[in-house]
Protein backbone atom coordinates (compact mmCIF):
# COMPACT_ATOMS: atom_id res chain seq x y z
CA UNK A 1 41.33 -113.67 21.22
CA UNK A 2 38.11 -115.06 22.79
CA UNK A 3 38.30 -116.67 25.95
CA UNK A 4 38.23 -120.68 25.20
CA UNK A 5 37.19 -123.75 26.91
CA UNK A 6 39.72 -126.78 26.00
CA UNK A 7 39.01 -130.07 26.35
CA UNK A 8 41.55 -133.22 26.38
CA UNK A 9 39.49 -136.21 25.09
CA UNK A 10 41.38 -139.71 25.34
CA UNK A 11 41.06 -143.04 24.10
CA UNK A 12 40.26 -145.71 26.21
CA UNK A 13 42.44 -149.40 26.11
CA UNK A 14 40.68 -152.26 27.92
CA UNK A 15 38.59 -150.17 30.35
CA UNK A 16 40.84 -147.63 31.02
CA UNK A 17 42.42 -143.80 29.86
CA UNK A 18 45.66 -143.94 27.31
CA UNK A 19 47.17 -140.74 28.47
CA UNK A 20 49.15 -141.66 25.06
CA UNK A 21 46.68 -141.30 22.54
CA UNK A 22 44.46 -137.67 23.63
CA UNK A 23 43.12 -135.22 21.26
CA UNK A 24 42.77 -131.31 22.67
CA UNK A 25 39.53 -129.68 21.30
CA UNK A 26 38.07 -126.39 22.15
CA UNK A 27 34.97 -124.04 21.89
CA UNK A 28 35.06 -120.06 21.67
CA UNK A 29 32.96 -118.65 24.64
CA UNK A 30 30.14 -116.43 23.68
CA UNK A 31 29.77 -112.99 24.42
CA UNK A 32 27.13 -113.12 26.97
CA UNK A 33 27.08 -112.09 30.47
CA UNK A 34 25.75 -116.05 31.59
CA UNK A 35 28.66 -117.13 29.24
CA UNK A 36 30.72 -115.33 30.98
CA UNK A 37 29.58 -116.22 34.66
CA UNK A 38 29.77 -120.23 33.58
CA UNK A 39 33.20 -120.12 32.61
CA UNK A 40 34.15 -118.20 35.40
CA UNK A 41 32.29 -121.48 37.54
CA UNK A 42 33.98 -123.56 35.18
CA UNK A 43 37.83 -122.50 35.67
CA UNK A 44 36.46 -123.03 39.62
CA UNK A 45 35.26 -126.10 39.32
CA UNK A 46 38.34 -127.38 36.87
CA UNK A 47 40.77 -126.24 39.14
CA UNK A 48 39.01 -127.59 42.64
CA UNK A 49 37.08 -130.38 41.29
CA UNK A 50 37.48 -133.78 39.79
CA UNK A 51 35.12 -134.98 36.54
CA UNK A 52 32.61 -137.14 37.43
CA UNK A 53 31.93 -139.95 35.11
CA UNK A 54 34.15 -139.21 32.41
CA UNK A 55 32.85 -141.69 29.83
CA UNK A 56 29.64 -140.08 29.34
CA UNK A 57 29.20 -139.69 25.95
CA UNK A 58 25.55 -140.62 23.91
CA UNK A 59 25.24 -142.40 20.74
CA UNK A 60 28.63 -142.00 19.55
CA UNK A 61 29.52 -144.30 16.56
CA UNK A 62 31.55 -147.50 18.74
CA UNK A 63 29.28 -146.51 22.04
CA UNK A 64 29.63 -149.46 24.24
CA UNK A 65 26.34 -149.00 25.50
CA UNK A 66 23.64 -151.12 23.91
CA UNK A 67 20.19 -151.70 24.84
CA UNK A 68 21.21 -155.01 26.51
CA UNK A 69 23.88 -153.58 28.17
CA UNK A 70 21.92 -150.29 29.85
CA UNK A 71 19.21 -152.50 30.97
CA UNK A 72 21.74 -154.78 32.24
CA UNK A 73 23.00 -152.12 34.27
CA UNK A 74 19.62 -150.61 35.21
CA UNK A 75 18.94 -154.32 36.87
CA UNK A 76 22.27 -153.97 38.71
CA UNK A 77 21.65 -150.97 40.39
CA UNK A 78 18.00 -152.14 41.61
CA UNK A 79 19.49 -155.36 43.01
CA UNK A 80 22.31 -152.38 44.82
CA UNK A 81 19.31 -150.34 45.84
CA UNK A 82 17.30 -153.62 47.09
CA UNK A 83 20.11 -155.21 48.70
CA UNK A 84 20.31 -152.08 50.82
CA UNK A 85 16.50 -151.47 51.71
CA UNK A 86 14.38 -154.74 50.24
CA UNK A 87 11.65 -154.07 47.94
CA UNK A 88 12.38 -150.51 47.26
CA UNK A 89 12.37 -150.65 43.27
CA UNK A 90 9.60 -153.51 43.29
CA UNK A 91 10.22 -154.10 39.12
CA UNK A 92 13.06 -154.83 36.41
CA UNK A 93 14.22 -153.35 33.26
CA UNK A 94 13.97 -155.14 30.23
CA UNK A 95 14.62 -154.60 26.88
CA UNK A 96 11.90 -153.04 24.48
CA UNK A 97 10.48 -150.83 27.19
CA UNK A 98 8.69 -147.65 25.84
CA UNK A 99 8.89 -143.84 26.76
CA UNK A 100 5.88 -144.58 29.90
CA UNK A 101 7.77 -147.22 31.19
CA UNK A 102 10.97 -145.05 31.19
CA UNK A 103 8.68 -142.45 32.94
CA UNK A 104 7.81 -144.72 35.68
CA UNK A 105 11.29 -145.75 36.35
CA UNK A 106 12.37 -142.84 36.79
CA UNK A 107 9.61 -141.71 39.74
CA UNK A 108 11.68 -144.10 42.25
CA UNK A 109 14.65 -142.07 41.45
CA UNK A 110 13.00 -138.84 41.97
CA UNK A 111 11.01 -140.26 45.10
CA UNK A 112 14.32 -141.53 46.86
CA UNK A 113 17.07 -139.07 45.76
CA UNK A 114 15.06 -136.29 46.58
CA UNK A 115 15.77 -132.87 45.95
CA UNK A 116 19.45 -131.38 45.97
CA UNK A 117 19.17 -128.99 48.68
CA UNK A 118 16.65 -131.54 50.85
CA UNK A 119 17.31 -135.16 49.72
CA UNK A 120 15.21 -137.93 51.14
CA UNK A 121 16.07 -139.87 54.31
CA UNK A 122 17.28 -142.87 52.49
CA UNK A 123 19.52 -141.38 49.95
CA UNK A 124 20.60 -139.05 52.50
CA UNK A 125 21.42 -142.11 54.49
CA UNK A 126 22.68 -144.67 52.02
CA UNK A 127 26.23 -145.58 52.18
CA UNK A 128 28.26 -144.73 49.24
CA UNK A 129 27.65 -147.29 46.85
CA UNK A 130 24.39 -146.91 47.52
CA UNK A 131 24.24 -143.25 46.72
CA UNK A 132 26.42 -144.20 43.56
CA UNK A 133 23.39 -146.73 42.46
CA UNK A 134 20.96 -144.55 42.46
CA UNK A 135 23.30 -141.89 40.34
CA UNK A 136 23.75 -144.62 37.82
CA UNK A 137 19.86 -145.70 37.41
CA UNK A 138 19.08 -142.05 37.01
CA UNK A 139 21.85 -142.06 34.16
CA UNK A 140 20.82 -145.21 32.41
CA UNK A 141 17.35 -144.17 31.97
CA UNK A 142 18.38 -141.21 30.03
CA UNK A 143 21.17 -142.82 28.47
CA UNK A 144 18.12 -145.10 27.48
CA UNK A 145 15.93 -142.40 26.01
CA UNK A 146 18.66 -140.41 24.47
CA UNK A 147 19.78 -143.73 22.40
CA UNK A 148 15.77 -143.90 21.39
CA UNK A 149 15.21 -147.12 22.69
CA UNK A 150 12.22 -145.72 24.30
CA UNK A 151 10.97 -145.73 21.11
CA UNK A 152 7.22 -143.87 20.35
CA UNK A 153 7.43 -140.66 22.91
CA UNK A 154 3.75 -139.94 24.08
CA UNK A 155 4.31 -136.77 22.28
CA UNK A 156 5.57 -137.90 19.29
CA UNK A 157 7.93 -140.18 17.20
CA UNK A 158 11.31 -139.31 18.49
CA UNK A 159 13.01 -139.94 14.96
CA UNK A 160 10.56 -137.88 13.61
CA UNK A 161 10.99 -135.31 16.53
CA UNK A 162 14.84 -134.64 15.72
CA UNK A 163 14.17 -135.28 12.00
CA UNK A 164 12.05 -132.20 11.97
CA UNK A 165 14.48 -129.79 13.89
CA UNK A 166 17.23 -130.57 12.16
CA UNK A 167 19.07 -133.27 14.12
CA UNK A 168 20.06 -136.50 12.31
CA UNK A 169 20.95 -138.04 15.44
CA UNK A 170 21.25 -136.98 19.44
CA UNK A 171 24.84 -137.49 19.93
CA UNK A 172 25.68 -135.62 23.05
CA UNK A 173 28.63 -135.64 25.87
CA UNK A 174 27.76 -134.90 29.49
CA UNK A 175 30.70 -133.22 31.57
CA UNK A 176 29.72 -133.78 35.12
CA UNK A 177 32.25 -132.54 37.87
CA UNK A 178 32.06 -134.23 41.19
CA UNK A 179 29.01 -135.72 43.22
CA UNK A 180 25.75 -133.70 42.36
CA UNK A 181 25.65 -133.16 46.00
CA UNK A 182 28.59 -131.22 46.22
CA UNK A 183 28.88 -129.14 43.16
CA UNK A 184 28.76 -125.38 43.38
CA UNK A 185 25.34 -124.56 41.73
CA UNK A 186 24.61 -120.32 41.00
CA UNK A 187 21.32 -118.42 41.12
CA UNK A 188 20.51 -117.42 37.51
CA UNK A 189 20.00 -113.71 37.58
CA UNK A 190 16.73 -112.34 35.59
CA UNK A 191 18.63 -111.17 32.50
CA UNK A 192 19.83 -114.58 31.71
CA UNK A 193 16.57 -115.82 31.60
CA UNK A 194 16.17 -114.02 27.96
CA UNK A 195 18.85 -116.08 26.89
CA UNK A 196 17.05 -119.81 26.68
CA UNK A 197 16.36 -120.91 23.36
CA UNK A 198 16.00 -123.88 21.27
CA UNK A 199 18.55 -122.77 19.07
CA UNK A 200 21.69 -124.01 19.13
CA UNK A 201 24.54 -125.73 16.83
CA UNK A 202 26.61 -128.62 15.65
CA UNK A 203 28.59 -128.61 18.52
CA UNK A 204 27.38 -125.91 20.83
CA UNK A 205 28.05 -126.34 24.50
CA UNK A 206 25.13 -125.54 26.47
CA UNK A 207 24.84 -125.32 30.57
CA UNK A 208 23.21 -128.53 31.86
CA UNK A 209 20.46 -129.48 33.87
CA UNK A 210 21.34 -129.07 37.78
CA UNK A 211 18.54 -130.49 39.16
CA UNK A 212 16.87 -133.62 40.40
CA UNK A 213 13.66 -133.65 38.19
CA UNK A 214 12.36 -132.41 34.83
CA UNK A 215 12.49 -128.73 33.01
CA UNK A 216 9.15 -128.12 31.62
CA UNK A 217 9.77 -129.16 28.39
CA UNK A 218 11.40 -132.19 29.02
CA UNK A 219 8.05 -133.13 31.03
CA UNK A 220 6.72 -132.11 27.60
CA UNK A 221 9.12 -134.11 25.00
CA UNK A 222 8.66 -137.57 27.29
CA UNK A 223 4.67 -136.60 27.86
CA UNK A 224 5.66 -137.30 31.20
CA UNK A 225 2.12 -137.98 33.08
CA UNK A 226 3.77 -140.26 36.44
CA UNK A 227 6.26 -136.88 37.50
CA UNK A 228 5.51 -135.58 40.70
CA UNK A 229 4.48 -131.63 41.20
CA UNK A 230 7.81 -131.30 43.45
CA UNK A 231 9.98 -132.47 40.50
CA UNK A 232 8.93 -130.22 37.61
CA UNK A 233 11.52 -127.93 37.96
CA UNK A 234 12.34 -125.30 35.58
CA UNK A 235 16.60 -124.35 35.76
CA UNK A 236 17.00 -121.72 38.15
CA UNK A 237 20.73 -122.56 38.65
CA UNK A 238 24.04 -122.75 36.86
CA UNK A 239 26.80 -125.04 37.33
CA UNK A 240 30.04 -126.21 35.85
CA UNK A 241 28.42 -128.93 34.38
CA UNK A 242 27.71 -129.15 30.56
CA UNK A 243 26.18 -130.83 27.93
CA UNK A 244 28.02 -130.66 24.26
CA UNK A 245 25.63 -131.34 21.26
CA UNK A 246 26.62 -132.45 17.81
CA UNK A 247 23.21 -132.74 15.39
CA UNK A 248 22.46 -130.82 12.96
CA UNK A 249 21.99 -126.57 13.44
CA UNK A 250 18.37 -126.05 15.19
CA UNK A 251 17.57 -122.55 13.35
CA UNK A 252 15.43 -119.81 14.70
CA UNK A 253 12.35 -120.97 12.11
CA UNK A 254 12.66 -124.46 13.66
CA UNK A 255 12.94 -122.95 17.62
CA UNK A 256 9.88 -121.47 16.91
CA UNK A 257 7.95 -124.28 15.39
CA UNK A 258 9.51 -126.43 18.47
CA UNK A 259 8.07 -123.61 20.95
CA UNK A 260 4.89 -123.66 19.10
CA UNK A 261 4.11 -126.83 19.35
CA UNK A 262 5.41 -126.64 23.04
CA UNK A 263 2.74 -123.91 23.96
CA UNK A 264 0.00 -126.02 21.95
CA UNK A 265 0.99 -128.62 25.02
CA UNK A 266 0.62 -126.18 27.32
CA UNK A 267 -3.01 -124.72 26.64
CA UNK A 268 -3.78 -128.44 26.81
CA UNK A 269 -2.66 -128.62 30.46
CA UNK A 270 -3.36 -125.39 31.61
CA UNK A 271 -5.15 -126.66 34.43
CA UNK A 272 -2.64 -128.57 35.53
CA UNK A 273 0.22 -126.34 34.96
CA UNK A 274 -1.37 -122.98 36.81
CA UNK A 275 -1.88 -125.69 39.95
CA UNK A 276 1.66 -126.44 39.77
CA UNK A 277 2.22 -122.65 39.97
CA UNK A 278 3.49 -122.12 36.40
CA UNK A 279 2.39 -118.82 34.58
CA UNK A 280 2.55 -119.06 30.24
CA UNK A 281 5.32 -116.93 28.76
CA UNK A 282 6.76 -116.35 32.36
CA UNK A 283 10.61 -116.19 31.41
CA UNK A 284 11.95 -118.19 34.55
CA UNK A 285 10.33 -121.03 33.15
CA UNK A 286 13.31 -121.98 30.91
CA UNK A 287 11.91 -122.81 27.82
CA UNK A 288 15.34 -124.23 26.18
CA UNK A 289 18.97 -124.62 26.83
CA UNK A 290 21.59 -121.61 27.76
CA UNK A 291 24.30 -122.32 25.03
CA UNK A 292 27.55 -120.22 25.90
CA UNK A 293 30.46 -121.76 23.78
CA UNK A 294 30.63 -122.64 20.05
CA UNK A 295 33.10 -125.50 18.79
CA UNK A 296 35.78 -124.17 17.13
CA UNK A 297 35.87 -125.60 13.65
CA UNK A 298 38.93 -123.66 12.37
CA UNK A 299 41.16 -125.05 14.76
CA UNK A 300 43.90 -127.47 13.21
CA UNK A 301 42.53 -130.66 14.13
CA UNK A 302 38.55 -129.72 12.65
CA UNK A 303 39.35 -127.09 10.12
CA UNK A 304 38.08 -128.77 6.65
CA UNK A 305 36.44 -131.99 8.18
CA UNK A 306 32.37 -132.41 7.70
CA UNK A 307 30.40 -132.92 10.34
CA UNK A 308 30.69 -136.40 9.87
CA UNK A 309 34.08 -136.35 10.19
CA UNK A 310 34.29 -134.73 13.23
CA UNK A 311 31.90 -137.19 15.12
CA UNK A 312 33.90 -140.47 14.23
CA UNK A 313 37.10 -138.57 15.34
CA UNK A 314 35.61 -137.56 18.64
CA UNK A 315 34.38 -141.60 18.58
CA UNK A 316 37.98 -142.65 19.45
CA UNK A 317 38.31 -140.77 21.96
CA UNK A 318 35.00 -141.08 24.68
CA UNK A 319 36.66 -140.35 27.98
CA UNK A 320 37.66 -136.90 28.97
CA UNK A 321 40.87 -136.19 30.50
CA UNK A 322 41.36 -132.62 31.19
CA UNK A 323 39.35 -129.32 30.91
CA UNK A 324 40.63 -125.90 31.17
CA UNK A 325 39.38 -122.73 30.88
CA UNK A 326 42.05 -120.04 28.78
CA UNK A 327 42.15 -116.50 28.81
């Protein structure tokens, strides 16, 4: 039997976890040797850790979060973040605000948090809730853009962008354990490099972003033109942390149309990208996601359920419990 990665998902009752009402899903690891190193950090991290914002799940049917309600919360956190040094984010969110705006919003994150290993003097500073703030606006924005409220991406028309690789919708759960800060990142070793791609599957489970800043071609997908040299940073680390997508399979035919038009970006801004120190078709750029689990579909509770199906189950249930790793 393949090692597995389980996952207790509970509903939530006014606000808080029903340890009464869970669900236990779980995903088959892959055969890979970066597969194999996550869930090695993930049985760590499970076992040592706590999850960190356990209700983070995207554009799930009965998602609480709105567009009035994220930029609600976006204007929260600036009135945290201005309380504590005045003037700091000099704007507010509102509603209808487009992919540049998003953009822009998200420099005074990247400005103030810093970077993980050297953050700047007033993050590093900031009491708690302070810190927590400037988490939250950082998660709001993308919670923003991943709902498409951002609506025409300088790129390209989002719907149109998942459309065409095969995603009806960008439903996706973030497992996060403990403060950024303090989890355990690992150096990616040059063989795993080979293993980005845009492929993955209805419901693969793919290592997420560790970093404070952009991959390449996220800088791409937003046309991100406000993002400072110091935050385009391609993964060079692995964590516990995880991002599980359920769209529609993203096959090898459309991961290379995807790149394509990715490298048509690139000869656009070659300039600017050999400045920033980037070389074309230079592996540790991390063109892509590391997938290293696969939902298992068979499994009692999925086995004979569409995909359909399977997201309004998972619906009822947007706060994670428990995760395990099993041998």
């Amino acid at each position: 039997m393949k090692p597995q990665i389980l996952v207790s998902f509970a509903r939530r009752s006014s606000q808080r976890e029903d340890l009464a009402e869970t669900i236990q899903l779980s995903w088959n690891l892959r055969d890979s040797n970066i597969a194999q190193k996550y869930f090695r950090a993930l049985k760590i991290a499970a076992s040592t850790d706590y999850i960190y914002r356990r209700e983070r799940f995207y554009n799930f049917p009965n998602c609480i979060y709105t567009e009035a309600r994220i930029v609600e919360r976006l204007n929260k956190m600036i009135e945290v973040i201005n309380n504590h040094k005045p003037g700091l984010i000099p704007e507010q969110a509102t509603c209808g605000m487009n992919q540049d705006r998003m953009n822009h919003l998200h420099t005074y994150f990247e400005k103030y948090r810093g970077a993980i290993k050297k953050p700047h003097e007033v993050y590093k500073n900031a009491p708690w809730e302070v810190k927590e703030a400037f988490d939250e606006f950082n998660l709001m924005i993308h919670r923003y853009e991943d709902a498409g409220y951002s609506g025409r991406n300088a790129v390209q028309d989002s719907a149109k962008f998942y459309l065409t690789f095969g995603m009806s919708s960008r439903l996706i759960h973030y497992l996060t354990f403990g403060l950024r800060s303090k989890v355990i990142r690992y150096p990616l070793a040059k063989e795993d490099f080979a293993h980005f791609s845009f492929e993955q599957n209805f419901g693969s489970w793919i290592i997420n972003y560790c970093e404070v800043g952009k991959p390449l071609h996220d800088v791409w997908r937003d046309g991100d033109l406000e993002i400072g040299h110091e935050a385009v940073l391609p993964l060079q680390y692995y964590s516990a942390d995880a991002m599980i997508t359920l769209g529609h399979n993203i096959t090898q035919e459309q991961s290379d149309h995807k790149k394509n038009e990715f490298y048509n970006w690139w000869d656009q801004n070659q300039g600017r990208l050999s400045e920033l120190g980037f070389a074309k078709d230079n592996p540790r750029n991390s063109i892509g996601h590391l997938v290293v689990a696969d939902i298992d579909l068979d499994q009692p509770l999925l086995r004979g359920k569409s995909q359909a199906e399977i997201v309004e189950l998972m619906s009822q249930y947007q706060w994670i419990s428990k995760v395990e790793g099993r041998e």
